[in-house]
C-alpha atoms as a PDB file:
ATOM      1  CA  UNK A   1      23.850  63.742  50.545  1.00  0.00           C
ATOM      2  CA  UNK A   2      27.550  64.312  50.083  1.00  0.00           C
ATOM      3  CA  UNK A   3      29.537  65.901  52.989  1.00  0.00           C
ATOM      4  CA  UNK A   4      32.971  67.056  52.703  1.00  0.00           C
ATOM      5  CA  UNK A   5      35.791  65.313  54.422  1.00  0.00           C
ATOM      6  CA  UNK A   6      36.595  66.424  57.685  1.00  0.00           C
ATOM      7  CA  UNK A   7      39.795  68.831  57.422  1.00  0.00           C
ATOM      8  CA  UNK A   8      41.760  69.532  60.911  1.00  0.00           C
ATOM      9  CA  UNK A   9      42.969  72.701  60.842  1.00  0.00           C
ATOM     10  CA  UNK A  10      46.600  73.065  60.511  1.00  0.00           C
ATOM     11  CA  UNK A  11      48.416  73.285  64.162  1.00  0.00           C
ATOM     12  CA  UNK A  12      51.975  74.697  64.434  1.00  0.00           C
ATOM     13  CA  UNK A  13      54.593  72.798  66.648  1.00  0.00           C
ATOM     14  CA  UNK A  14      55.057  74.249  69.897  1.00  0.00           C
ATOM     15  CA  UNK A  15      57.357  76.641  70.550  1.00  0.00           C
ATOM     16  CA  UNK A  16      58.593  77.801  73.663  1.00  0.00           C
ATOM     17  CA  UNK A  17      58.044  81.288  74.330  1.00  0.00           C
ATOM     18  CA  UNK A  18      61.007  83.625  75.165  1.00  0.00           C
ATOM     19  CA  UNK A  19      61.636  84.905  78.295  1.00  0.00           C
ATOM     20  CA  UNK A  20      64.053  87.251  79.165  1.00  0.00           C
ATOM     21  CA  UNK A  21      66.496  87.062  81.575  1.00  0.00           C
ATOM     22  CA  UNK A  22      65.739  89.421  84.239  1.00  0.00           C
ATOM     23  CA  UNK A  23      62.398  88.180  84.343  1.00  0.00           C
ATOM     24  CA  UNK A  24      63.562  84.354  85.067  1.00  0.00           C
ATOM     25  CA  UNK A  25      65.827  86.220  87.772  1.00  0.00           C
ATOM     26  CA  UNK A  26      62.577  87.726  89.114  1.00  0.00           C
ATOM     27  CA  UNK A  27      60.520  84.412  89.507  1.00  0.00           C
ATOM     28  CA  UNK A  28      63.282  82.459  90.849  1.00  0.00           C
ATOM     29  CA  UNK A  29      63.804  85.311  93.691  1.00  0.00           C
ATOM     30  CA  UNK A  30      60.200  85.301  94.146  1.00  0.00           C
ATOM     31  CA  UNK A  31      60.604  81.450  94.727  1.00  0.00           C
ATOM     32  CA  UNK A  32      63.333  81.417  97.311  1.00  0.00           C
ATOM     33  CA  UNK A  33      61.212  84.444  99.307  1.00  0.00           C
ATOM     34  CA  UNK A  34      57.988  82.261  99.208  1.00  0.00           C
ATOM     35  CA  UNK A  35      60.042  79.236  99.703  1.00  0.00           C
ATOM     36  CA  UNK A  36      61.531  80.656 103.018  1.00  0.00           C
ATOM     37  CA  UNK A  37      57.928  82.145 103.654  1.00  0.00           C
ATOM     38  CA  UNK A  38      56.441  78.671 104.115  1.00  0.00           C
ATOM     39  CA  UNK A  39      59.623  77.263 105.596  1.00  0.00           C
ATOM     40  CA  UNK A  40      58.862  80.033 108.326  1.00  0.00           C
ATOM     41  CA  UNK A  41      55.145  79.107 108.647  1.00  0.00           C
ATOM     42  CA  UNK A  42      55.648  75.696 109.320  1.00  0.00           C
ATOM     43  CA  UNK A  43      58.425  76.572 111.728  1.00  0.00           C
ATOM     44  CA  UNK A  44      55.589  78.752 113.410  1.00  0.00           C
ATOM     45  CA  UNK A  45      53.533  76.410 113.169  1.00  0.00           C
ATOM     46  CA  UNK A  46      55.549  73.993 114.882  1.00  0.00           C
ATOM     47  CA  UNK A  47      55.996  76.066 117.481  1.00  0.00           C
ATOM     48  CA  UNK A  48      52.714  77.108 118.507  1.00  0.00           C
ATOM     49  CA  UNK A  49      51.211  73.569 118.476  1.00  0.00           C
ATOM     50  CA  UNK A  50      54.013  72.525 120.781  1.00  0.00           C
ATOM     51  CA  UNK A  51      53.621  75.720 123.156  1.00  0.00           C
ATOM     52  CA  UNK A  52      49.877  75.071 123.125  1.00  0.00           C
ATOM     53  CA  UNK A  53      49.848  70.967 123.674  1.00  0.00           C
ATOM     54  CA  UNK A  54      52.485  72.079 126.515  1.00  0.00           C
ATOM     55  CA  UNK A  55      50.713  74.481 128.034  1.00  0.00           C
ATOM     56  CA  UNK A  56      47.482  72.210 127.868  1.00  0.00           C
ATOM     57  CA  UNK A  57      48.784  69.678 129.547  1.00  0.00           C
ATOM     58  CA  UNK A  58      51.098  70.993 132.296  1.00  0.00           C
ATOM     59  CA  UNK A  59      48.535  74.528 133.406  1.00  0.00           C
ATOM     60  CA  UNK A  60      45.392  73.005 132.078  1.00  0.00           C
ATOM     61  CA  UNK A  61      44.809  76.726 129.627  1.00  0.00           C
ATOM     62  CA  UNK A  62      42.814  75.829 126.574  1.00  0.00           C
ATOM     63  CA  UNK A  63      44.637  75.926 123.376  1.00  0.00           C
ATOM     64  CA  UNK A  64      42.396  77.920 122.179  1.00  0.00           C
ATOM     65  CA  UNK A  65      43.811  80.662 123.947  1.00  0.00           C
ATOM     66  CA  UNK A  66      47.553  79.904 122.579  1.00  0.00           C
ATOM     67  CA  UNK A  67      46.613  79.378 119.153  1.00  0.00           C
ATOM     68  CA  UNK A  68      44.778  82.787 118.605  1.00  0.00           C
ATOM     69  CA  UNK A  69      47.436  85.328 118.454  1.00  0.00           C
ATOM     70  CA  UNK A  70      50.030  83.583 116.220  1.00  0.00           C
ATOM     71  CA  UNK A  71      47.268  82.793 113.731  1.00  0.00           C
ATOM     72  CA  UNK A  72      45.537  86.341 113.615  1.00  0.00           C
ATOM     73  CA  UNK A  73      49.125  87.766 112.603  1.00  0.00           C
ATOM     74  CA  UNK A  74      49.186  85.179 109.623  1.00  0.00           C
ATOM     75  CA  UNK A  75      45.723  85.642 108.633  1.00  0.00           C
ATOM     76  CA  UNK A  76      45.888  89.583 109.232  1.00  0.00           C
ATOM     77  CA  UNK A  77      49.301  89.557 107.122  1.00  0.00           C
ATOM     78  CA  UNK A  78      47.484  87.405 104.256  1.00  0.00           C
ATOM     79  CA  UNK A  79      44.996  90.108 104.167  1.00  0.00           C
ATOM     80  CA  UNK A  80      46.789  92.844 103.674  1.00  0.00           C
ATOM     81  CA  UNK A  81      49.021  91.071 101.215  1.00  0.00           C
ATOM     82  CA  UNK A  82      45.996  89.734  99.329  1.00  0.00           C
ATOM     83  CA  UNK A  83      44.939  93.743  99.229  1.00  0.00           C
ATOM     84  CA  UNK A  84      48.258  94.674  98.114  1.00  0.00           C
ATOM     85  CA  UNK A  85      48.286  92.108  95.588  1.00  0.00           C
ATOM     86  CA  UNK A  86      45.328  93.947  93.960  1.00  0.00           C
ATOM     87  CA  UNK A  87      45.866  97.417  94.289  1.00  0.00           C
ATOM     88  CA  UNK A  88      46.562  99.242  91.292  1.00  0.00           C
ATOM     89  CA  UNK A  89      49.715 100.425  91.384  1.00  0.00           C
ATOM     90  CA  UNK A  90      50.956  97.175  91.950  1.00  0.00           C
ATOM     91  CA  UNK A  91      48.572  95.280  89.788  1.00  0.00           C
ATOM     92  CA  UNK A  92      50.015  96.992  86.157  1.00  0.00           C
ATOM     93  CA  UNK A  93      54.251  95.105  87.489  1.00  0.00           C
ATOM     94  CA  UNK A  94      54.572  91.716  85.735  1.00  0.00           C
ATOM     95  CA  UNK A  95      53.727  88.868  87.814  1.00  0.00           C
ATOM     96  CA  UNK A  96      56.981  87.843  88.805  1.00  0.00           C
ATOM     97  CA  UNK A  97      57.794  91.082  89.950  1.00  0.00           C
ATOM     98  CA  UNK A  98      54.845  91.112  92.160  1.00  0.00           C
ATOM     99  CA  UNK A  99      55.071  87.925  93.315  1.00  0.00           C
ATOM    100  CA  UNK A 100      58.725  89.070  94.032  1.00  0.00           C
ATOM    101  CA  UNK A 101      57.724  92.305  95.636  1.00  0.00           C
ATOM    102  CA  UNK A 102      54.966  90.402  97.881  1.00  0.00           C
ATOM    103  CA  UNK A 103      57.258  87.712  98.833  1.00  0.00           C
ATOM    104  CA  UNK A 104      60.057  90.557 100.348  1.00  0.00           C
ATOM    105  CA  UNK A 105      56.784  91.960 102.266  1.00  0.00           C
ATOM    106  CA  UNK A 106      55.673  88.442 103.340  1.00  0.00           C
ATOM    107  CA  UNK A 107      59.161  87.174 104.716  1.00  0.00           C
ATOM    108  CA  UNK A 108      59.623  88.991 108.034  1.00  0.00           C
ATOM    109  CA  UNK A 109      56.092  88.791 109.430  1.00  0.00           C
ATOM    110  CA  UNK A 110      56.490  84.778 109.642  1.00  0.00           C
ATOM    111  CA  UNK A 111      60.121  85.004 110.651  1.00  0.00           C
ATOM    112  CA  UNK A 112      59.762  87.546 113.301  1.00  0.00           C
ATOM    113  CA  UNK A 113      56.866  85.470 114.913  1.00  0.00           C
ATOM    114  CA  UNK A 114      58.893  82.056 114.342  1.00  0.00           C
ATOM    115  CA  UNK A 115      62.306  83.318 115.874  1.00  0.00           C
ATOM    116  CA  UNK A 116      60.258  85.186 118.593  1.00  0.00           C
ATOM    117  CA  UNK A 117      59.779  82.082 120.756  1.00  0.00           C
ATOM    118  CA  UNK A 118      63.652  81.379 120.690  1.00  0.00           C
ATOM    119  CA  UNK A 119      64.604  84.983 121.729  1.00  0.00           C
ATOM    120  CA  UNK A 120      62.233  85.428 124.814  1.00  0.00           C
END
């Protein structure tokens, strides 16, 4: 039985695609907002562990108590954003822009609870 040679199919080099300008401008805003996002959660973060061991130890009030409020604003927040991030007006913007758009949304809620602690 004669087969034929195995022929791989011919494979162009790869070529970067283009990408215009204002769209690199919108990922690398949506990168410093999501950058200063989680810069903000862990500062929250931080904070509420170190308000909630505190509290623990000196009045003896379960953590669980301290941890609840800061972490149903974040998870509330991250639900709405998740249902923004879907919805269809917003759904048909590039990705950058969206990611851009979400990231201006996502910035104060962190940063209000953060800085909240050092203005009371």
């Amino acid at each position: 039985m004669h087969t034929a040679p195995y022929v791989t199919p011919y494979v162009t080099p790869y070529v970067t695609p283009y990408v215009a300008p204002h769209r690199r401008l919108l990922a690398a805003v949506a990168g410093v907002l999501w950058g200063l996002t989680f810069a903000m959660l862990l500062w929250l973060a931080f904070w509420t562990l170190l308000v909630a061991s505190v509290r623990a130890s000196e009045f003896g009030t379960p953590m669980s108590s301290t941890l609840l409020t800061p972490t149903a604003a974040v998870a509330g927040a991250g639900a709405a954003l998740a249902g923004l991030y879907f919805a269809p007006g917003i759904r048909r913007l590039p990705t950058a822009a969206r990611l851009a758009l979400l990231g201006a949304l996502a910035f104060p809620i962190p940063t209000a609870l953060a800085l909240h602690p050092l203005v009371t």
